[in-house]
N, C-alpha and C. Protein backbone atom coordinates (compact mmCIF):
# COMPACT_ATOMS: atom_id res chain seq x y z
N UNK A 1 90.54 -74.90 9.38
CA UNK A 1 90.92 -74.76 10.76
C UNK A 1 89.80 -74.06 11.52
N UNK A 2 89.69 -74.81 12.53
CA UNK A 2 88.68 -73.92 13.61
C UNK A 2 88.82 -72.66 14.05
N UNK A 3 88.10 -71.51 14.17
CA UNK A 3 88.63 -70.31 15.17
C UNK A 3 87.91 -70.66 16.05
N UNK A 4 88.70 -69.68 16.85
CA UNK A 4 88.04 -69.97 18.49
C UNK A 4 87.33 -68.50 18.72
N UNK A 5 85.92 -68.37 20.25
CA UNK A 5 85.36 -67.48 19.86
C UNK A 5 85.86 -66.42 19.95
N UNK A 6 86.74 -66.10 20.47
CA UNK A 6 87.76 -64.15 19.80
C UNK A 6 87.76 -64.39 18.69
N UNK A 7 88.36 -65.12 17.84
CA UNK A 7 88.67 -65.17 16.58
C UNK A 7 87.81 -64.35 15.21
N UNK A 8 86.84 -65.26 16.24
CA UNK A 8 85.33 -65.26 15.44
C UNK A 8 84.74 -63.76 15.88
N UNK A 9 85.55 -63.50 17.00
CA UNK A 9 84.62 -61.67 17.62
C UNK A 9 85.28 -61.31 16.86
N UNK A 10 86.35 -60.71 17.00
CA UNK A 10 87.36 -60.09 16.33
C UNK A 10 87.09 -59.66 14.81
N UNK A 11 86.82 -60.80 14.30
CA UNK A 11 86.17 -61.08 12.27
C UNK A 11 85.09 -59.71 11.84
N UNK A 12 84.02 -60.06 13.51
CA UNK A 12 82.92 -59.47 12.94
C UNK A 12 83.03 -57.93 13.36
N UNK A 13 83.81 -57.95 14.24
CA UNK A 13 84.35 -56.24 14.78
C UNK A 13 85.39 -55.79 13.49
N UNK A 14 85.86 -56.46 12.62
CA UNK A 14 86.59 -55.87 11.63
C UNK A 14 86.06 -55.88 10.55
N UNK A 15 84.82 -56.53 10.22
CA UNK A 15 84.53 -56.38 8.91
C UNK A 15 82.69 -55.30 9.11
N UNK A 16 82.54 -55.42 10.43
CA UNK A 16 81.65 -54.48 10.94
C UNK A 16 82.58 -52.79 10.26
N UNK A 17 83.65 -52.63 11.26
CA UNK A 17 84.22 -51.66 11.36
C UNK A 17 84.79 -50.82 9.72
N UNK A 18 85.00 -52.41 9.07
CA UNK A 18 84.76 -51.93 7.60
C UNK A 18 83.62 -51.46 6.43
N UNK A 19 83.05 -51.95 6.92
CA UNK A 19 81.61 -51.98 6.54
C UNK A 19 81.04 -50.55 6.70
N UNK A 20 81.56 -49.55 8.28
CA UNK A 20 81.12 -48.22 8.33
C UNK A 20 82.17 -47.37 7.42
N UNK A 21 83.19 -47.53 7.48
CA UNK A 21 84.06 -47.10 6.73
C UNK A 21 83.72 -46.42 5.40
N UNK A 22 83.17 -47.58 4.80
CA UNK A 22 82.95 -47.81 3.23
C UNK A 22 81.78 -46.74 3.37
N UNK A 23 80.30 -46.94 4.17
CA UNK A 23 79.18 -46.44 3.96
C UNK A 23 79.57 -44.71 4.57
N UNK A 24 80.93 -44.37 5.01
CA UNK A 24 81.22 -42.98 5.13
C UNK A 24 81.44 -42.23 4.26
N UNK A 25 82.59 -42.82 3.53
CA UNK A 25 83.14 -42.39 2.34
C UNK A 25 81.93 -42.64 1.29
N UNK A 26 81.36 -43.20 0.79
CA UNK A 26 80.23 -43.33 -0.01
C UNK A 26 79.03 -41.69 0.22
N UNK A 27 79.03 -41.75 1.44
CA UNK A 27 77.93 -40.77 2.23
C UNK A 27 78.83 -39.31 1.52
N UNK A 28 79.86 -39.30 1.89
CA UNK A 28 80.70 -38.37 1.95
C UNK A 28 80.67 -37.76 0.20
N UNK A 29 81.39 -38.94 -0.31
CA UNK A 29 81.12 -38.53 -1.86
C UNK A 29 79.33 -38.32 -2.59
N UNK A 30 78.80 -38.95 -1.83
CA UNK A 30 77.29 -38.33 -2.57
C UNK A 30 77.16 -36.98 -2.07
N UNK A 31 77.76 -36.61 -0.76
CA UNK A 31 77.21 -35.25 -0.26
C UNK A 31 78.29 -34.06 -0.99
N UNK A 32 79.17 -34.71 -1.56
CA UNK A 32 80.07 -33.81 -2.18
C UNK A 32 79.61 -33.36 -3.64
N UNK A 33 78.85 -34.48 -4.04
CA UNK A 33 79.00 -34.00 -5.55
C UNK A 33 76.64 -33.54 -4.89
N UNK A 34 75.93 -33.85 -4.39
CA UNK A 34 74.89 -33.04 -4.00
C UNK A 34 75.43 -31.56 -3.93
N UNK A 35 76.20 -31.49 -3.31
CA UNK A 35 76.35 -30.09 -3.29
C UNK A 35 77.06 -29.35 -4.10
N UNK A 36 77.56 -30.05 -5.22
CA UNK A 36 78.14 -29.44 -5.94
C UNK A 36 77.01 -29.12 -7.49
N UNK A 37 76.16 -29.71 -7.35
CA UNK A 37 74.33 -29.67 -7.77
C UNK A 37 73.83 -28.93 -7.35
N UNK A 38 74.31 -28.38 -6.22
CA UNK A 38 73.50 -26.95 -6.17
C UNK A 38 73.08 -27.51 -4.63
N UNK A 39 73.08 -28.26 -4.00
CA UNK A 39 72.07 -28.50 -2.43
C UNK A 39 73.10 -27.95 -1.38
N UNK A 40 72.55 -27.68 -0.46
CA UNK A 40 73.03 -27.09 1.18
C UNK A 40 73.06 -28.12 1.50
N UNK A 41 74.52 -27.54 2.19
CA UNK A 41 74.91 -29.03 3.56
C UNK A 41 74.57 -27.79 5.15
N UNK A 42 74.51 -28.57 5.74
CA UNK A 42 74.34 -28.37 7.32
C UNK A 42 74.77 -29.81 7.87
N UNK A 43 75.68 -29.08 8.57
CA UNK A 43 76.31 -29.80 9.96
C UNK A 43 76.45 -29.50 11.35
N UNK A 44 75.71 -30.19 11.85
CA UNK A 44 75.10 -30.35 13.44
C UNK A 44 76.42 -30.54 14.22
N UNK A 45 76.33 -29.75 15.27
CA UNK A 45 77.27 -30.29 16.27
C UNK A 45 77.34 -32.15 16.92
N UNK A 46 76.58 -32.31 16.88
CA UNK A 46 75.98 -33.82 17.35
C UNK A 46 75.40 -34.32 16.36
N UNK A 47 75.62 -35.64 16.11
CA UNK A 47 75.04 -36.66 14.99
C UNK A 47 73.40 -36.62 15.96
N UNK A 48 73.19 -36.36 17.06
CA UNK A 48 71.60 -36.80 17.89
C UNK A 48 70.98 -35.49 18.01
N UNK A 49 69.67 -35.63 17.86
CA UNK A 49 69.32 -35.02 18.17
C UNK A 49 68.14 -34.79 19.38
N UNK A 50 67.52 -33.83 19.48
CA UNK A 50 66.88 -33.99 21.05
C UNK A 50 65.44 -34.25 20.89
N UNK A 51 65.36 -35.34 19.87
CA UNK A 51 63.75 -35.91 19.76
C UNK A 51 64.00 -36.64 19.31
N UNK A 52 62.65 -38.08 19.49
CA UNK A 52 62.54 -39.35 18.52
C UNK A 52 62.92 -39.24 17.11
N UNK A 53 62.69 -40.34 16.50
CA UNK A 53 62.50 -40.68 14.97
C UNK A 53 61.82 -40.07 14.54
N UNK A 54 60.36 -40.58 14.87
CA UNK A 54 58.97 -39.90 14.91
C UNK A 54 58.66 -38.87 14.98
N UNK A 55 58.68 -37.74 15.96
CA UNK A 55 58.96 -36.46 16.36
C UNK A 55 59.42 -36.02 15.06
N UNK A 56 61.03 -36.28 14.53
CA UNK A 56 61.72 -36.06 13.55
C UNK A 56 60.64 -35.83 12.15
N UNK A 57 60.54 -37.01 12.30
CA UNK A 57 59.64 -37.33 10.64
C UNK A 57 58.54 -36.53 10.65
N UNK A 58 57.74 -35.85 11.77
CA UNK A 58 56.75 -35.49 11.15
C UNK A 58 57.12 -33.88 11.19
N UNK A 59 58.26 -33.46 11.94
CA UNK A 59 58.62 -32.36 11.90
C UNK A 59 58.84 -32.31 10.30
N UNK A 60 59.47 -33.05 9.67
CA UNK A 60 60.17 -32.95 8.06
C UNK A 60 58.91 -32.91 7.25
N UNK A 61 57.68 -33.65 7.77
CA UNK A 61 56.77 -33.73 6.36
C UNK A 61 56.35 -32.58 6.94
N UNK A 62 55.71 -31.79 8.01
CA UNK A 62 55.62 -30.21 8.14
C UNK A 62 56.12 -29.27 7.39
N UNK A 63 57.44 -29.15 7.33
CA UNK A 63 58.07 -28.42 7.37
C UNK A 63 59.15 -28.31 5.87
N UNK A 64 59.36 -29.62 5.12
CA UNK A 64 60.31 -29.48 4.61
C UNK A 64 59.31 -29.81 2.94
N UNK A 65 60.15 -28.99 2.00
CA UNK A 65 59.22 -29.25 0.90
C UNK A 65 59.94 -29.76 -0.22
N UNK A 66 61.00 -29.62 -0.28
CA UNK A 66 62.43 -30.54 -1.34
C UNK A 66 62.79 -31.46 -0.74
N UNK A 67 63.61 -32.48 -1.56
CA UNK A 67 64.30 -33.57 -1.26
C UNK A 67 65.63 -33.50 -0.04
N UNK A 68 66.01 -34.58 0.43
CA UNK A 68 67.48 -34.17 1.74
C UNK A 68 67.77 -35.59 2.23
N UNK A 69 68.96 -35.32 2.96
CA UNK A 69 69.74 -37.23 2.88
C UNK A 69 70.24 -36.53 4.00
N UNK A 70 70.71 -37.48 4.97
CA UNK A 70 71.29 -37.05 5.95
C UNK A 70 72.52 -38.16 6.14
N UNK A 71 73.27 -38.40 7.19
CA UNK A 71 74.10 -38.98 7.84
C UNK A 71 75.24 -38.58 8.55
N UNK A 72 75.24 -39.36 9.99
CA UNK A 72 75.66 -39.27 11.16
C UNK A 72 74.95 -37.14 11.63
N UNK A 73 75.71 -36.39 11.50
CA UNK A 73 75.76 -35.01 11.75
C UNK A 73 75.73 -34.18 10.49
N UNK A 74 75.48 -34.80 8.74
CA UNK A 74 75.44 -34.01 7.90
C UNK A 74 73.84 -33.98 7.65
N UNK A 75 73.48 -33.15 7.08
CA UNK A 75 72.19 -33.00 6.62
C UNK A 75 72.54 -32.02 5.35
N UNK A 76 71.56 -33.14 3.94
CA UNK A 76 71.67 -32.44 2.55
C UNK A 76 70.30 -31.98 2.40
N UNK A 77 69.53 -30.49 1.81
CA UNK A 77 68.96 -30.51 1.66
C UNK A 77 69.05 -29.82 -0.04
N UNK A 78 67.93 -30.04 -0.59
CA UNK A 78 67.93 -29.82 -2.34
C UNK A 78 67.45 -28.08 -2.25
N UNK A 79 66.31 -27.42 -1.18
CA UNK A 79 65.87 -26.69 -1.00
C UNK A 79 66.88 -25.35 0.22
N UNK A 80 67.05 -24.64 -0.34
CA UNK A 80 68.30 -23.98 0.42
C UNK A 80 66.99 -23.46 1.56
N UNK A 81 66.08 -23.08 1.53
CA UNK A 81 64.84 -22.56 2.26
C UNK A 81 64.83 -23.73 3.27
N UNK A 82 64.37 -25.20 2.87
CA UNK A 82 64.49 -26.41 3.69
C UNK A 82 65.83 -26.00 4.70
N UNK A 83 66.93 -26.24 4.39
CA UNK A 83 68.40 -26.46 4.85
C UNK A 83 68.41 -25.12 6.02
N UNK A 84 67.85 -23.87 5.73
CA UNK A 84 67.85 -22.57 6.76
C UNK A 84 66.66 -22.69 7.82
N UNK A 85 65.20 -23.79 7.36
CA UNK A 85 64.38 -23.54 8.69
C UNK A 85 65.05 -24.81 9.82
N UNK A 86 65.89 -26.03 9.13
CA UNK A 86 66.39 -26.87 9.51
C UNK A 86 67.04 -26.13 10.68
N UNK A 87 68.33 -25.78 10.01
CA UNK A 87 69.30 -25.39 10.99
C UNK A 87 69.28 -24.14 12.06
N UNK A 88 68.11 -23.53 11.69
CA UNK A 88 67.38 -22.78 12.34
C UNK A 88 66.88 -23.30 13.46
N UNK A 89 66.27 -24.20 13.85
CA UNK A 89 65.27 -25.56 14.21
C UNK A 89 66.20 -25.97 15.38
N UNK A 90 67.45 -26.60 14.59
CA UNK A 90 67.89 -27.61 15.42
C UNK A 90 69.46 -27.55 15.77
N UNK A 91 70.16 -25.89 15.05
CA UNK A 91 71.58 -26.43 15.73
C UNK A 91 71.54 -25.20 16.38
């Protein structure tokens, strides 16, 4: 059977909408058991922050000397030193 184009919006707004879902909970459980390894979480008031990508990235190779994962407003860092000039920095 044909859909018509809502049909077809609709599909991709729900399997979009699933799709973040999944990559939350995934995010969520790696940052749970990271930190249960020993890494600092920091959480930003705002998932944005007040500079580019770029800006970003070279602030991190400056500045940061352990491993770290971020998503939306969490930030993991392996280095508890990393995780304090971070949030120092930026919240």
């Amino acid at each position: 059977m044909k859909q018509t184009a809502m049909q077809v919006m609709e599909e991709k707004y729900a399997e979009e909408a699933a799709r973040r879902m999944a990559e939350d909970i995934d995010q969520r459980i790696m940052f749970d058991l990271l930190q249960e390894m020993g890494w600092t979480r920091v959480e930003l008031s705002s998932k944005w922050l007040p500079v580019t990508g770029i800006e970003l990235h070279e602030w991190r190779e400056a500045n940061l000397t352990g491993h770290w994962r971020a998503h939306n407003n969490v930030w993991m860092f392996e280095n508890k030193n990393d995780a304090a000039i971070f949030k120092l920095t930026w919240s």
